[in-house]
Each structure stands twice: as C-alpha cells, then as structure tokens.
N, C-alpha and C. Protein backbone atom coordinates (compact mmCIF):
# COMPACT_ATOMS: atom_id res chain seq x y z
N UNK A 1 -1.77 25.46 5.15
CA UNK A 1 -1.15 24.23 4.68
C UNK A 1 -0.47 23.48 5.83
N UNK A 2 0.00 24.05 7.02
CA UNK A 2 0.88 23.81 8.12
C UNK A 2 0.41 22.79 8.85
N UNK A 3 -1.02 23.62 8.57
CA UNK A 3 -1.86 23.35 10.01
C UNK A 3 -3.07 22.10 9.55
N UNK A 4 -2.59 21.71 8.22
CA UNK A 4 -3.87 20.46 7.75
C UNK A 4 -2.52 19.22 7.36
N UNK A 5 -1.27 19.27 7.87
CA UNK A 5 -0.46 18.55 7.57
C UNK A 5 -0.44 18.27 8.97
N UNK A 6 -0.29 19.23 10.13
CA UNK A 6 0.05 18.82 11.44
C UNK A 6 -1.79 17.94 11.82
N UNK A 7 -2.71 18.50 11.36
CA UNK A 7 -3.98 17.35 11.45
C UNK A 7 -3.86 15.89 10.78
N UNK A 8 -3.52 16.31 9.66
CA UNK A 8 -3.25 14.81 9.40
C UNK A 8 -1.83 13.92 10.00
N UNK A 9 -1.00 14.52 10.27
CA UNK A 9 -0.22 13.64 11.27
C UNK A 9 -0.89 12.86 12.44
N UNK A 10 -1.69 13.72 13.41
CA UNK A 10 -2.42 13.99 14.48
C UNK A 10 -3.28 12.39 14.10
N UNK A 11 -4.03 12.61 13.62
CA UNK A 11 -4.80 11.24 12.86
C UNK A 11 -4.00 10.02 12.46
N UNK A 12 -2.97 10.33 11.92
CA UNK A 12 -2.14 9.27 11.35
C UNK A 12 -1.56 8.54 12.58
N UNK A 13 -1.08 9.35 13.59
CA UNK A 13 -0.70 8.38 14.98
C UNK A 13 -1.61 8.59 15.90
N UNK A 14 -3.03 8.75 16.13
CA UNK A 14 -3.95 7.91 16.46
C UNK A 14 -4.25 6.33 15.80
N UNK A 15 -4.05 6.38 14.20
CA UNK A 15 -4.31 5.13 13.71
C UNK A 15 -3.40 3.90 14.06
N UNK A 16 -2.06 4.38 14.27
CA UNK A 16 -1.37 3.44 14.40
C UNK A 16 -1.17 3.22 15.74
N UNK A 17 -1.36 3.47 16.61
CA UNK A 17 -1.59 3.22 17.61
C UNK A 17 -3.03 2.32 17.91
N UNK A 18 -4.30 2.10 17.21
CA UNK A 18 -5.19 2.23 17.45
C UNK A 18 -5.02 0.70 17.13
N UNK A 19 -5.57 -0.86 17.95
CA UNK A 19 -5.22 -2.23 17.86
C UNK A 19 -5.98 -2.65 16.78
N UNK A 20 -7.08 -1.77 16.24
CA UNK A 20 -7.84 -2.35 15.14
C UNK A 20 -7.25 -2.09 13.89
N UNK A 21 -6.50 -1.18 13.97
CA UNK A 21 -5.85 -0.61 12.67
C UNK A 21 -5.09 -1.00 12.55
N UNK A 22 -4.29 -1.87 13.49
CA UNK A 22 -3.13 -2.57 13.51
C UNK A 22 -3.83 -4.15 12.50
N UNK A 23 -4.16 -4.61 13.59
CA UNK A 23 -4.93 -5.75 12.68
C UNK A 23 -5.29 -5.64 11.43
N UNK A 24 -6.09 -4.54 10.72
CA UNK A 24 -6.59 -4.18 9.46
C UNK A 24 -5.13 -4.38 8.90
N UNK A 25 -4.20 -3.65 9.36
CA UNK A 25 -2.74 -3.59 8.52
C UNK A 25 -2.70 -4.55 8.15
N UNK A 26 -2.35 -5.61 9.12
CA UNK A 26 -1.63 -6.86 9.08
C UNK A 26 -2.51 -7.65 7.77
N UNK A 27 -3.62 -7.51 8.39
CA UNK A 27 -4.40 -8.70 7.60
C UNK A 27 -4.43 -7.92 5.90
N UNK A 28 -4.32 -6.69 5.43
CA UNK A 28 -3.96 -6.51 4.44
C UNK A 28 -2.55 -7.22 3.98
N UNK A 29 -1.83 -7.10 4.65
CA UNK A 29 -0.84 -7.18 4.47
C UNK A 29 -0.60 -8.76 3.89
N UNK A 30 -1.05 -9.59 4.69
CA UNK A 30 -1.13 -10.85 4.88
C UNK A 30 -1.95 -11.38 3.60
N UNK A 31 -2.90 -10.32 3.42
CA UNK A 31 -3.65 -11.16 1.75
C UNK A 31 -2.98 -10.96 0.84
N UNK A 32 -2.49 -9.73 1.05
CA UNK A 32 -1.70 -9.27 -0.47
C UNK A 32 -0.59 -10.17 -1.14
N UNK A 33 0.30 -10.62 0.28
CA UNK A 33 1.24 -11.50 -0.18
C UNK A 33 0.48 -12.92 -0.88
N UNK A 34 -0.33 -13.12 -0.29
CA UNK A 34 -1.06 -14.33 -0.70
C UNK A 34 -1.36 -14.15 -1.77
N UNK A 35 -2.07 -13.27 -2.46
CA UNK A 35 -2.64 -13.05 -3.76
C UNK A 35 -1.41 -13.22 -4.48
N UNK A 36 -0.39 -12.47 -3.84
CA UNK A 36 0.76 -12.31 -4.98
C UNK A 36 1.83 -13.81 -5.34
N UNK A 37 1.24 -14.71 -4.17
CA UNK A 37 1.79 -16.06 -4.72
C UNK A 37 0.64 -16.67 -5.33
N UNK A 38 -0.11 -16.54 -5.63
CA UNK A 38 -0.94 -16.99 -6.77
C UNK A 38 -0.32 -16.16 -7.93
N UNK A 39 -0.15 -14.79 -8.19
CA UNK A 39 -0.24 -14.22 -9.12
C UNK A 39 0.90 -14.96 -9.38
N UNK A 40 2.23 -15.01 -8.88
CA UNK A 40 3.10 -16.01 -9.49
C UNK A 40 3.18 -17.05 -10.06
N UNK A 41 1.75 -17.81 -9.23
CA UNK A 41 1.86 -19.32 -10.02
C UNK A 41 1.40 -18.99 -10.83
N UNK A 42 0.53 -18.18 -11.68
CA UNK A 42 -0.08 -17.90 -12.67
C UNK A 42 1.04 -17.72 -13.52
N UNK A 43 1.80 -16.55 -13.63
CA UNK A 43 2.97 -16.46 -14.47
C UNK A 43 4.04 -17.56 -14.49
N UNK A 44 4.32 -18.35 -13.72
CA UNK A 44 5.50 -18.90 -13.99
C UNK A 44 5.14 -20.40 -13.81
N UNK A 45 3.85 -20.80 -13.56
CA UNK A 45 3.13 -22.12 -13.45
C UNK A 45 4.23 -22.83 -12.35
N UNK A 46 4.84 -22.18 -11.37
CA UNK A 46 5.53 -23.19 -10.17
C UNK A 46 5.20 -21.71 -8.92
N UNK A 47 5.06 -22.82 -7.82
CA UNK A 47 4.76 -21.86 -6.60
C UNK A 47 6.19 -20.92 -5.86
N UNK A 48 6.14 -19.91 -5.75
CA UNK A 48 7.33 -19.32 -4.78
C UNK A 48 7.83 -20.08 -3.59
N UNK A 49 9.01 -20.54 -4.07
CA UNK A 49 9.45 -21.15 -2.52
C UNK A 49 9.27 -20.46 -1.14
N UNK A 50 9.57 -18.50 -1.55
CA UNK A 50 10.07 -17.94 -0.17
C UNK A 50 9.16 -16.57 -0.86
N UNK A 51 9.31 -15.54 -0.13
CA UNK A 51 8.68 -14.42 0.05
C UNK A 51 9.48 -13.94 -1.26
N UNK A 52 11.05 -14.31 -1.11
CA UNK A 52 12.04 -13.59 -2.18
C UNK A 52 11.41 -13.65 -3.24
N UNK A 53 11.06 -14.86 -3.67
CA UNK A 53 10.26 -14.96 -4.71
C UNK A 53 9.05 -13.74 -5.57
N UNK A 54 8.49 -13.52 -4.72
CA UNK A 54 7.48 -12.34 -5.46
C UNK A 54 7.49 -10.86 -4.93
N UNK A 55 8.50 -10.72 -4.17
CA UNK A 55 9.08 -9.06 -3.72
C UNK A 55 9.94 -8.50 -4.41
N UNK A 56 9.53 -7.19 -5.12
CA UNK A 56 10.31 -6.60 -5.82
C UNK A 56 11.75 -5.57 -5.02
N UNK A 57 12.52 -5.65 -5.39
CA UNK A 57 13.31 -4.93 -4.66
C UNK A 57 13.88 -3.18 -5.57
N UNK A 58 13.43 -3.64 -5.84
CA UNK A 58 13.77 -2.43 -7.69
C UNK A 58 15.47 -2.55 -7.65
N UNK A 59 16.09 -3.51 -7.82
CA UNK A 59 17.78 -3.30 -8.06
C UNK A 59 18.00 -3.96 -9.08
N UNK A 60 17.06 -4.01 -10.09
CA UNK A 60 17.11 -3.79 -11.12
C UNK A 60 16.71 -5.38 -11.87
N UNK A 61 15.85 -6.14 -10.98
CA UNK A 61 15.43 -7.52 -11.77
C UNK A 61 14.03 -7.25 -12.17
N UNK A 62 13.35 -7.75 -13.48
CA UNK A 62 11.91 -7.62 -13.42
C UNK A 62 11.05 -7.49 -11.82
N UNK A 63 10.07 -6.78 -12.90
CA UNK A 63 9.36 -7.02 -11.54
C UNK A 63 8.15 -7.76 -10.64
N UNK A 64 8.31 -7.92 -9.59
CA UNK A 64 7.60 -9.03 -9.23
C UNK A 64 6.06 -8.08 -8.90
N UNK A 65 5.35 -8.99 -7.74
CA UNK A 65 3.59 -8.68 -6.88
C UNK A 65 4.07 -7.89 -6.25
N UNK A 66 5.45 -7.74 -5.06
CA UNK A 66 5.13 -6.73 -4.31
C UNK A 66 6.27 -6.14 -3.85
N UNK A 67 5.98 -4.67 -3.73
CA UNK A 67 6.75 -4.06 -3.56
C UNK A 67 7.37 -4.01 -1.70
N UNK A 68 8.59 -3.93 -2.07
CA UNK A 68 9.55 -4.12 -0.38
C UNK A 68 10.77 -5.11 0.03
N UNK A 69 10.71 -5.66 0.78
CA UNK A 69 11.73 -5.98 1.64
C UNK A 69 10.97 -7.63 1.76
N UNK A 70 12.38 -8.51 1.19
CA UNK A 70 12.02 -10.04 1.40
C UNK A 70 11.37 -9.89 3.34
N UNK A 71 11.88 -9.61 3.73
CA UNK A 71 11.63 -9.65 5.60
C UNK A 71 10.46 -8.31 5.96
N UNK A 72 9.65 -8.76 5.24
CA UNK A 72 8.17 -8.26 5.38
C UNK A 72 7.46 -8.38 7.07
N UNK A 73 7.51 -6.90 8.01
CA UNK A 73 7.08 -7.09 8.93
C UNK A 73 5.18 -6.62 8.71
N UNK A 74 4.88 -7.01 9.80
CA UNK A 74 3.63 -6.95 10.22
C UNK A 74 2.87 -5.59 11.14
N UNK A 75 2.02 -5.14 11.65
CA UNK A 75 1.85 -3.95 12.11
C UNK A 75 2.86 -4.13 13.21
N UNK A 76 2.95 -4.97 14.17
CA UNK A 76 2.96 -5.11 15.32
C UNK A 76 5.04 -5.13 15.30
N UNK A 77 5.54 -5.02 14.06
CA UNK A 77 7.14 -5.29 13.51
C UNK A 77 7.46 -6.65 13.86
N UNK A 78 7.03 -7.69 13.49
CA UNK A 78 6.82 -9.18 13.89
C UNK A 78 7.36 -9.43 11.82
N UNK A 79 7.83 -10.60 11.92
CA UNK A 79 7.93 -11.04 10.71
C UNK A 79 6.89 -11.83 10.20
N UNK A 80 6.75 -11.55 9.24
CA UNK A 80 5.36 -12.46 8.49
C UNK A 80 5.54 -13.71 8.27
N UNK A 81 4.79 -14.61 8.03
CA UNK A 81 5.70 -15.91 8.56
C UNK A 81 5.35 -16.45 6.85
N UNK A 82 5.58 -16.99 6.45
CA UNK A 82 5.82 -17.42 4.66
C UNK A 82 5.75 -19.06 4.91
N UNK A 83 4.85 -19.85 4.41
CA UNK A 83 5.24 -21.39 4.20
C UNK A 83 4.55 -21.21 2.62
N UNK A 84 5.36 -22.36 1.68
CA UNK A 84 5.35 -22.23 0.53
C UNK A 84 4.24 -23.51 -0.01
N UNK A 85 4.02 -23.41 -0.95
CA UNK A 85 2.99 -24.32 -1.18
C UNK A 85 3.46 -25.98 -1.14
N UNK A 86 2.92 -26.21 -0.52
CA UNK A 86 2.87 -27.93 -0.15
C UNK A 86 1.86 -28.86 -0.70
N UNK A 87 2.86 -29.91 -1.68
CA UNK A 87 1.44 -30.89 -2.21
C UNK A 87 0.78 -31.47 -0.87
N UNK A 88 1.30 -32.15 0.04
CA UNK A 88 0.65 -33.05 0.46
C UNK A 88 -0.10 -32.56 1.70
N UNK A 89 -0.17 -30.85 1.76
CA UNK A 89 -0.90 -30.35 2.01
C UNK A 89 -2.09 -29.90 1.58
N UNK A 90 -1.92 -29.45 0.53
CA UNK A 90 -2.87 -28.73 -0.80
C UNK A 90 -3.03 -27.47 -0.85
N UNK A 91 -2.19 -26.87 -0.19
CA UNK A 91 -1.69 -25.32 0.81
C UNK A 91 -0.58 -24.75 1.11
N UNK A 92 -0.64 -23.50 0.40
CA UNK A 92 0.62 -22.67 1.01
C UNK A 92 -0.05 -21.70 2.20
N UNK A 93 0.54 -20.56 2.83
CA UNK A 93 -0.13 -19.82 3.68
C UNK A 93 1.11 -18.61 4.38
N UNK A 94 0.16 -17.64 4.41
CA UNK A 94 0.97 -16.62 4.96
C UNK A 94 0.04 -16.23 6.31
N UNK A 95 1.51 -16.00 7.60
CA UNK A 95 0.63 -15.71 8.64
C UNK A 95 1.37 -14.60 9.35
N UNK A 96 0.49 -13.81 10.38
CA UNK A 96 0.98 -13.05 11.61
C UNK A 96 0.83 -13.37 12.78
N UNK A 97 1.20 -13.61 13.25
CA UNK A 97 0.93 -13.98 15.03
C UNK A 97 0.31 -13.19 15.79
N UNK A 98 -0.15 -11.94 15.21
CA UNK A 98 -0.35 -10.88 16.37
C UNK A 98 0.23 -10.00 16.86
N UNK A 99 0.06 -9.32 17.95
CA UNK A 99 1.17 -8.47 19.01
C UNK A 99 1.86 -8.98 19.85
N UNK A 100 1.68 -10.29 19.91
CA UNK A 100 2.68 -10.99 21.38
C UNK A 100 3.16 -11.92 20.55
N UNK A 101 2.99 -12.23 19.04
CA UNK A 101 4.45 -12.86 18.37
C UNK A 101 3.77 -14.13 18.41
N UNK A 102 2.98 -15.19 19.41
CA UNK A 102 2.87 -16.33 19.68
C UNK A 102 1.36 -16.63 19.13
N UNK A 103 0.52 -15.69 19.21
CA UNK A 103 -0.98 -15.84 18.66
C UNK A 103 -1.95 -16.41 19.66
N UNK A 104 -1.42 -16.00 20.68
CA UNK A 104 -2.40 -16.07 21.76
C UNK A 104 -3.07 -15.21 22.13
N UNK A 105 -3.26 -13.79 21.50
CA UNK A 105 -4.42 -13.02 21.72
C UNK A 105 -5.60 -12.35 20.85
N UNK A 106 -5.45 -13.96 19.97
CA UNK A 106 -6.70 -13.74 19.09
C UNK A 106 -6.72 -12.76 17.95
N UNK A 107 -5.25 -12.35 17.67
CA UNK A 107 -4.90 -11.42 16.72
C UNK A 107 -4.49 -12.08 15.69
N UNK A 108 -4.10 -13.14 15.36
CA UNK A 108 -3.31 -13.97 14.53
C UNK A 108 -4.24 -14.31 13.03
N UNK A 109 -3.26 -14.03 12.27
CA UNK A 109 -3.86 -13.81 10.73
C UNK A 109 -3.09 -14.99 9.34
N UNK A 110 -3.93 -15.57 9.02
CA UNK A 110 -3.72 -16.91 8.51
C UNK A 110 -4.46 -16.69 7.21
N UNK A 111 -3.85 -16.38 6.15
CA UNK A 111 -4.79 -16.50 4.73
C UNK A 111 -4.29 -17.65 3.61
N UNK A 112 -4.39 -18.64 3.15
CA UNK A 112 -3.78 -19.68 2.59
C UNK A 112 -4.19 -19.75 0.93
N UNK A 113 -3.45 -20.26 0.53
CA UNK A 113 -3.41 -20.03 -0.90
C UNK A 113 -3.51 -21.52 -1.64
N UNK A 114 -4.21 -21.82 -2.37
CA UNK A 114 -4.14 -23.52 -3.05
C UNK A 114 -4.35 -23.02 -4.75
C-alpha cells in the first residue's frame, strides 16, 4: 500500500511540473468557470458580475457552479482574470496569461461566453 501511494506521488509531481499539464490545468480551469457563468445566466436570467458570483464557498449560502475560492488561481498561481458579460461587446470571458503572467509565451487561455 506504501509503496503504490509513494508511485503515485512520484507521477503526481512529474505532472505538475510537466508545462503541458500545466496548460491542460489552466485551460480546464478556464472553461469551467465559463460554463459556470452561463450556467448562471440560465438560473438567474442576469450575467455574474464577478467570479463571487458563481463560487461556492460552503459558509453556508446556496450553492453555486463552482467549488473554491472567489481568487481562483491558475496552474502557473497567476489569478484568473474574470471580465463579466458586456452588451456592447456581446461577450464575457475568462482568461490566463500563462507562466510569465503577461501572455507572451503562447500559453495564454481565453474562453468567452455570449
């Protein structure tokens, strides 16, 4: 039992270390919230202003899409960046910048929601 817990550790920080798995994170990460401001507009027919909006915190309010912390980081511990839906855009959107924060190395994750 010792010794298939210390393997799967072994694996587990290869993955996170590993820049593709990082990315995979993120960009999960990055749809989910997205989905989950749709799933809001669905229930409450108005868009989430902020992340607060559809993160559950369990301290005891219904519950929302997702479980965690309004200040939702990214693989890379970067904050996820939240813009809320905009008419005169026709778009809300959740993004990551990447590993260098700025999105200059082609890591940057943009999924938008209308």
């Amino acid at each position: 039992m010792v010794f298939v817990l210390a393997i799967l550790l072994l694996f587990g920080v290869a993955f996170v270390r590993d820049p593709y798995f990082a990315v995979w994170r993120s960009q999960n990460t990055v749809k989910a919230l997205a989905k989950a401001s749709l799933m809001y507009y669905e229930q409450y027919q108005k868009w989430p202003a902020s992340l607060t909006n559809i993160v559950y915190t369990g301290a005891g309010e219904r519950a929302r899409f997702q479980v965690g912390s309004a200040q939702i980081r990214d693989a890379w511990g970067r904050y996820i960046i939240y813009e809320p839906f905009d008419k005169a855009k026709g778009y809300g959107s959740v993004k990551s910048l990447g590993s260098d924060g700025k999105g200059d190395l082609g890591e940057e994750l943009e999924v938008r929601f209308q």
